[in-house]
N, C-alpha and C. Protein backbone atom coordinates (compact mmCIF):
# COMPACT_ATOMS: atom_id res chain seq x y z
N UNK A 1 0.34 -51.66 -6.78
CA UNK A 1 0.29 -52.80 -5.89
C UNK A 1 1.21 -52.52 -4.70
N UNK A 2 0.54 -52.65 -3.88
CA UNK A 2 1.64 -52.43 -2.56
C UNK A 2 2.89 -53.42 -2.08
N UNK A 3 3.63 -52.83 -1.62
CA UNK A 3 5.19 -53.49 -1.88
C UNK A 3 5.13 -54.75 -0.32
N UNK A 4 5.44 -55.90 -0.40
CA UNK A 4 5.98 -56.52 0.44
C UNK A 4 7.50 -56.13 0.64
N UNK A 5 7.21 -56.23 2.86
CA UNK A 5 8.65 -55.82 2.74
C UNK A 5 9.90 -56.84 2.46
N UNK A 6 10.56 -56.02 2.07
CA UNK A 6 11.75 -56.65 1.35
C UNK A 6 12.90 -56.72 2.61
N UNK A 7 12.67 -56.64 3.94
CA UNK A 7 13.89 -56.41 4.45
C UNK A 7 14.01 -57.94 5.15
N UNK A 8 15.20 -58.30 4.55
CA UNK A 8 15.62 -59.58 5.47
C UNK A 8 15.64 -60.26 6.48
N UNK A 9 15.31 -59.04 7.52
CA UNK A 9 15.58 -59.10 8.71
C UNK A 9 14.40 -59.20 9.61
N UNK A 10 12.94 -59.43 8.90
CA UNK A 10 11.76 -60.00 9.39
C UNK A 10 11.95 -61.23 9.28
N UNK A 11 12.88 -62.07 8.91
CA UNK A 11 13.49 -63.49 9.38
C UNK A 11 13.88 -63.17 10.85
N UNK A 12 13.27 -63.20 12.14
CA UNK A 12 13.96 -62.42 13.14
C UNK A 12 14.71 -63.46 13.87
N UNK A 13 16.06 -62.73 14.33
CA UNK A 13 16.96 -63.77 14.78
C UNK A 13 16.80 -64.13 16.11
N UNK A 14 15.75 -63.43 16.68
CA UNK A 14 15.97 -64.14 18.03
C UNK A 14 14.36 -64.55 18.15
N UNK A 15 13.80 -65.38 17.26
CA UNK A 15 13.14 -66.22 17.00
C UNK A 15 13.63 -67.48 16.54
N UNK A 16 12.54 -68.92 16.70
CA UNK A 16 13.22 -69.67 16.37
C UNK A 16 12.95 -70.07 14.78
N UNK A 17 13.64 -70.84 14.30
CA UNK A 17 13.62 -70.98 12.90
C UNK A 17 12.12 -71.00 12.02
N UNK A 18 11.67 -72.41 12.77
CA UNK A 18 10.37 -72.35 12.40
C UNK A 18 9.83 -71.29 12.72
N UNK A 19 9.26 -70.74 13.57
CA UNK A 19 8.21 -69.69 14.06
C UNK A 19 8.64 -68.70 12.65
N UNK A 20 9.88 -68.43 12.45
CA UNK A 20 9.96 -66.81 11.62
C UNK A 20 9.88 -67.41 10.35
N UNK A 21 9.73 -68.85 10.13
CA UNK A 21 9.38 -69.14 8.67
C UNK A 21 7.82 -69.48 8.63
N UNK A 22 6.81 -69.51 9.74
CA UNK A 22 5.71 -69.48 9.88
C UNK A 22 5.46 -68.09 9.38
N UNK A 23 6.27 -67.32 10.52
CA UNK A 23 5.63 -66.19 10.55
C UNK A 23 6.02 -65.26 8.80
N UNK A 24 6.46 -65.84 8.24
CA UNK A 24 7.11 -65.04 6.82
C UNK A 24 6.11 -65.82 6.37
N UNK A 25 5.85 -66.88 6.01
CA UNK A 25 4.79 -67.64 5.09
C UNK A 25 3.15 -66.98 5.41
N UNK A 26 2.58 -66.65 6.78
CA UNK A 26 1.80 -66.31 6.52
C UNK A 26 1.93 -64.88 5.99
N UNK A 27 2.85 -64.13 6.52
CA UNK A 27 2.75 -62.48 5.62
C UNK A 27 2.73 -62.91 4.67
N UNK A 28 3.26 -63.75 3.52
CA UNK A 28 3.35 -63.79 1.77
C UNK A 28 1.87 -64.39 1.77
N UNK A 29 1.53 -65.08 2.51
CA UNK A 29 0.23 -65.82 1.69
C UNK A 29 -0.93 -64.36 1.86
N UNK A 30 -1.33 -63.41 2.93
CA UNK A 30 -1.85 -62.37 3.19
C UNK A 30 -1.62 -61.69 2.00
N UNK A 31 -0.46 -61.25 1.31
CA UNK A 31 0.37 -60.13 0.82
C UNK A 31 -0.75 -60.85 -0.66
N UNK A 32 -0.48 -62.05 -1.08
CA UNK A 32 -0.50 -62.72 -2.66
C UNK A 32 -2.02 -62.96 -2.38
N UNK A 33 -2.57 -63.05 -0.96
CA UNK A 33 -4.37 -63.33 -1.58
C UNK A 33 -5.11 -61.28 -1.47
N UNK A 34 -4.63 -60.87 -0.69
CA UNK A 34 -4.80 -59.08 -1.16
C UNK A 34 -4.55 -58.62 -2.38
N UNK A 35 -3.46 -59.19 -3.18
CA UNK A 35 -2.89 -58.36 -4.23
C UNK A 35 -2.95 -58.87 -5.29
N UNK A 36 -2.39 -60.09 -5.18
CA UNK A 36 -2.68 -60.83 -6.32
C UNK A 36 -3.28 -62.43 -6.35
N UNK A 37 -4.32 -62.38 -5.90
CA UNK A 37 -5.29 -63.54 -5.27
C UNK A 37 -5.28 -64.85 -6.98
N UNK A 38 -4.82 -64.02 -8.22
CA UNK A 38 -5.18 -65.24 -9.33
C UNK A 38 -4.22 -65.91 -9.50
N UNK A 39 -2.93 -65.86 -8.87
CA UNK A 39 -2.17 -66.77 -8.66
C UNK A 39 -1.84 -67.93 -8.24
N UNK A 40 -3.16 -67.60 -7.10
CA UNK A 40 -3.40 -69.44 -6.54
C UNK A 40 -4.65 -70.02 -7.83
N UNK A 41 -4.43 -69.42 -8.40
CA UNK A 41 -5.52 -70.14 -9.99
C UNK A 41 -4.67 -70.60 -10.78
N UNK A 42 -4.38 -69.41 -11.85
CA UNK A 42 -3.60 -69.31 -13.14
C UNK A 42 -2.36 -70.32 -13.14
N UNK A 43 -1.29 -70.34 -12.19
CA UNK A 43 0.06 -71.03 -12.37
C UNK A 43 0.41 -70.66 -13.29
N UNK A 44 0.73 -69.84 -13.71
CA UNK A 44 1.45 -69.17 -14.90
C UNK A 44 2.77 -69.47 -14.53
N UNK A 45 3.79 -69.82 -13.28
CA UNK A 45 4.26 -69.57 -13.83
C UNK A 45 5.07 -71.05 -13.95
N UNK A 46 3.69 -72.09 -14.32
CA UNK A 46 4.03 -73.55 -15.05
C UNK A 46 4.84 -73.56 -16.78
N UNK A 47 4.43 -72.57 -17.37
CA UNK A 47 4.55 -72.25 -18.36
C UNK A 47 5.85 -72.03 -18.75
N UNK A 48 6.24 -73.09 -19.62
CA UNK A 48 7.90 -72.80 -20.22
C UNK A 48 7.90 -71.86 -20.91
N UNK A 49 9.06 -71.12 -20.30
CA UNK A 49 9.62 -69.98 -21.31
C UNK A 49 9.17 -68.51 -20.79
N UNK A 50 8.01 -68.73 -19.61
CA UNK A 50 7.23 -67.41 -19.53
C UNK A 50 7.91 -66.97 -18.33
N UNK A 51 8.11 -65.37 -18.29
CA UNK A 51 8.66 -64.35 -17.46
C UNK A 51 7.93 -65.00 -16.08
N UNK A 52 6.83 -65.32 -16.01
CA UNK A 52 6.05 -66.03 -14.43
C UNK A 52 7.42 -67.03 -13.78
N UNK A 53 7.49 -67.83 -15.07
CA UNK A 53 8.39 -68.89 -14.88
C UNK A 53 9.96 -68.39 -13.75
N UNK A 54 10.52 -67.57 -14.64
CA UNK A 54 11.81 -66.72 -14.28
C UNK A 54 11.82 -66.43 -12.83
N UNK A 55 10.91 -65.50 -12.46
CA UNK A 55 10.29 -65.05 -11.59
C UNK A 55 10.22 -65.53 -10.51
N UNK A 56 9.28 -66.70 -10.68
CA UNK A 56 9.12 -68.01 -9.63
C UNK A 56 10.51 -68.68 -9.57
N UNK A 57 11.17 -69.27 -10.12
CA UNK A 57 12.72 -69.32 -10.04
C UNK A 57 13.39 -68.73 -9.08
N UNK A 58 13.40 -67.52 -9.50
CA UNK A 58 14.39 -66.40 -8.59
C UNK A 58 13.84 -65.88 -7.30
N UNK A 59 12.34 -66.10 -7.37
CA UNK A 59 11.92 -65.67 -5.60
C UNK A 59 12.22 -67.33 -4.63
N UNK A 60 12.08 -68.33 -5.42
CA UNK A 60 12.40 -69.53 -4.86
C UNK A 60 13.83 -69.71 -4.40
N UNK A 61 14.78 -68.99 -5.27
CA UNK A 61 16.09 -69.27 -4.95
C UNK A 61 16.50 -68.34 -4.14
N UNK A 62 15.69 -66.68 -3.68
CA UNK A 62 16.18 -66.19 -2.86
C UNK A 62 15.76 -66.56 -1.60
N UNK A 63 14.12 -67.36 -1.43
CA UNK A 63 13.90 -67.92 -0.38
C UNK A 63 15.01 -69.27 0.35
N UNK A 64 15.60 -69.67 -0.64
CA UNK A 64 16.47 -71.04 -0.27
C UNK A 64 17.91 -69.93 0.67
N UNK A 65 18.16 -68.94 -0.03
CA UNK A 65 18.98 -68.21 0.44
C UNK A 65 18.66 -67.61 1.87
N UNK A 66 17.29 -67.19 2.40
CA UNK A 66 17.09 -66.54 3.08
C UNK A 66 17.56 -67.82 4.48
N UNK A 67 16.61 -68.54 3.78
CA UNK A 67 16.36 -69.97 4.66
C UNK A 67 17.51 -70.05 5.29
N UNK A 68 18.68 -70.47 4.41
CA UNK A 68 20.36 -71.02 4.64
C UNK A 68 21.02 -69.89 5.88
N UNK A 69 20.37 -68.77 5.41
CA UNK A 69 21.01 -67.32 6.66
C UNK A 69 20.40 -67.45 7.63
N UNK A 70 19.20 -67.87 7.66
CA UNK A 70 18.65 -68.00 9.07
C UNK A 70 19.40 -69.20 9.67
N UNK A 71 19.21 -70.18 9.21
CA UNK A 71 19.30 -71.72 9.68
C UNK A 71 21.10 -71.47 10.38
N UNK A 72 22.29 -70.50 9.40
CA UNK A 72 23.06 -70.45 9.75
C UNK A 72 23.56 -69.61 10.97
N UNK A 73 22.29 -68.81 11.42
CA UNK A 73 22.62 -67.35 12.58
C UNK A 73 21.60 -68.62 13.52
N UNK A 74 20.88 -69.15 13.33
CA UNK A 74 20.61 -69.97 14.24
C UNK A 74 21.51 -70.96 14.85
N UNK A 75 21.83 -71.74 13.77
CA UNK A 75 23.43 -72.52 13.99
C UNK A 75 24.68 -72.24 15.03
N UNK A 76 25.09 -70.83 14.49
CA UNK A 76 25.77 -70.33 15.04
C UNK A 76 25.83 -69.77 16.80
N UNK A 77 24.31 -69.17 17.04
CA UNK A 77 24.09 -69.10 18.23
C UNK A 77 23.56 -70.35 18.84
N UNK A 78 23.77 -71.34 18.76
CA UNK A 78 23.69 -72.76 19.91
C UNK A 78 25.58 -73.13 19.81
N UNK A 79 25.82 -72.82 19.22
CA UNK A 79 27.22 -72.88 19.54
C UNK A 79 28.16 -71.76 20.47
N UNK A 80 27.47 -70.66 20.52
CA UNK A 80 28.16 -69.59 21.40
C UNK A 80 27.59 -70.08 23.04
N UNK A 81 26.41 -71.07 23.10
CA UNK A 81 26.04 -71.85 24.57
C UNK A 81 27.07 -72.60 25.09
């Protein structure tokens, strides 16, 4: 399965918040209907206890993370105005 990129930094900072969370949402939705299209079916990972579950967890919590770094390099540059 081919790798989504993993580099952080397609959050681009001299974009604005929304746009690079547009633009990240449609690469994942492209990436998950190419590769793994039964996911918008199955919900596996509804399922207590199951590795889907875990999974979905931890890509959710690194998205909350990504989010917070952007929102904060955004933050930060309206204050250097």
């Amino acid at each position: 399965m081919p790798r989504l990129s993993e580099d952080r930094t397609s959050l681009q900072t001299h974009m604005h918040p929304i746009e690079a969370m547009e633009g990240r949402e449609a690469e994942l939705s492209r990436w998950l209907r190419d590769n793994a299209p039964e996911c918008f079916e199955e919900q596996k990972h509804l399922d207590a206890g199951s590795s889907e579950r875990a999974y979905w967890h931890h890509g959710y919590l690194m998205a909350i993370r990504d989010v917070l770094a952007l929102l904060d390099r955004s933050s930060a540059s309206t204050k250097v105005h």
